[in-house]
Protein backbone atom coordinates (compact mmCIF):
# COMPACT_ATOMS: atom_id res chain seq x y z
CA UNK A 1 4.26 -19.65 -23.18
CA UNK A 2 3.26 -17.69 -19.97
CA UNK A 3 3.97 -14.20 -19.20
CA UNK A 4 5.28 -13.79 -15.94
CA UNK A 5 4.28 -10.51 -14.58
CA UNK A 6 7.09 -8.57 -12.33
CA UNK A 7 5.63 -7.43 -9.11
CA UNK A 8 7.29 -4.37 -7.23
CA UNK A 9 7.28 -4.80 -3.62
CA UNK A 10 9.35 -1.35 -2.93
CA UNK A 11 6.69 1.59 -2.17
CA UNK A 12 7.58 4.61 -0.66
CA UNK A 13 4.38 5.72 1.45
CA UNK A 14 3.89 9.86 1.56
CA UNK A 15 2.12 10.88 4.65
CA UNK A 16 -0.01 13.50 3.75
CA UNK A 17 0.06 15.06 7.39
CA UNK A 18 3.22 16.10 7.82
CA UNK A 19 4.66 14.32 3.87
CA UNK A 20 7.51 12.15 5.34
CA UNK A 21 8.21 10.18 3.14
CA UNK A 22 9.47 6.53 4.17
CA UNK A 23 10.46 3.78 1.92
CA UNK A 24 8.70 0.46 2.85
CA UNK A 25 8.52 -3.34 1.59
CA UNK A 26 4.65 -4.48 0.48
CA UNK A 27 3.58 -7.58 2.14
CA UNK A 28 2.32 -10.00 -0.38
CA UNK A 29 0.43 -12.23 1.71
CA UNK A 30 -2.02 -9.46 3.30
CA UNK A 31 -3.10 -5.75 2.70
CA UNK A 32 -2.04 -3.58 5.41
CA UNK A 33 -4.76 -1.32 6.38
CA UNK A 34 -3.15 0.71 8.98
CA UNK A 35 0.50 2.33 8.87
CA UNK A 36 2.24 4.30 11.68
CA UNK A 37 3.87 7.56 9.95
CA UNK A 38 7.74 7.50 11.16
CA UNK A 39 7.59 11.11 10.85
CA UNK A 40 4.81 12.71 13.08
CA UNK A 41 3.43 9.16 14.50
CA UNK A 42 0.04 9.97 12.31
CA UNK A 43 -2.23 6.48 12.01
CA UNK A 44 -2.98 6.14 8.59
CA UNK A 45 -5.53 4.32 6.75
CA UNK A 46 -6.81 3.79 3.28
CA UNK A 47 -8.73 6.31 1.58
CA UNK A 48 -12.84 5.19 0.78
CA UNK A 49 -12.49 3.15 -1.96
CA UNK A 50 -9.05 1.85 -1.49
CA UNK A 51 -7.89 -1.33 -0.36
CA UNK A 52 -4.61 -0.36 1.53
CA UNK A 53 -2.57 2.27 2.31
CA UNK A 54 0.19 1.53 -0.18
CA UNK A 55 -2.77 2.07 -2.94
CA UNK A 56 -3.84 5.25 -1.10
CA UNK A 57 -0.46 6.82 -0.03
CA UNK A 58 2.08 4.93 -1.86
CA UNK A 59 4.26 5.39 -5.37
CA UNK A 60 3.13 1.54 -6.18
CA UNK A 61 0.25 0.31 -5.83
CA UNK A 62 -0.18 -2.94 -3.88
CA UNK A 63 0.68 -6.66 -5.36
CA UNK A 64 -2.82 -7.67 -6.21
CA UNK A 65 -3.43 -4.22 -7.79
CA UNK A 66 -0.16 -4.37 -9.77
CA UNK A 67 -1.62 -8.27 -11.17
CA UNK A 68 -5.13 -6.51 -11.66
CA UNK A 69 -6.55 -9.59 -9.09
CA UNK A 70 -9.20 -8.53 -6.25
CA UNK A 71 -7.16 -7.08 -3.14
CA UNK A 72 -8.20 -8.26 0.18
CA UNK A 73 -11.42 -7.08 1.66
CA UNK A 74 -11.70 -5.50 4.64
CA UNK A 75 -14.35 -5.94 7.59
CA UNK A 76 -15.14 -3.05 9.00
């Protein structure tokens, strides 16, 4: 029998500029690379090494990382 593994899609995203704190849904269809602070209006991105900012400034990491499966990659 297969284990189905529970993905959290809640993250709360810290920004460390000015550490609003905002409570956000993860898209599972894409990594999102760039979030808009609701705070202070800061652009943030993911830290080197990272795939996404929910993995760099969030509680939970990002659906792939939660399934241990390769997030997307970015060009850039």
């Amino acid at each position: 029998m297969a284990t189905i593994a529970k993905v959290i899609l809640q993250s709360v995203i810290t920004c460390p500029r000015c550490h609003h704190e905002q409570q956000e849904t993860m898209p599972t269809n894409a990594c999102q690379w760039y979030y808009d602070c609701k705070g202070c209006g800061a652009l943030l991105k993911p830290k080197p090494g990272d795939c996404c900012v929910f993995c760099s400034y969030g509680t939970v990491a990002c659906p792939p990382m939660q399934l241990d499966e390769r997030c997307c990659v970015r060009n850039s």
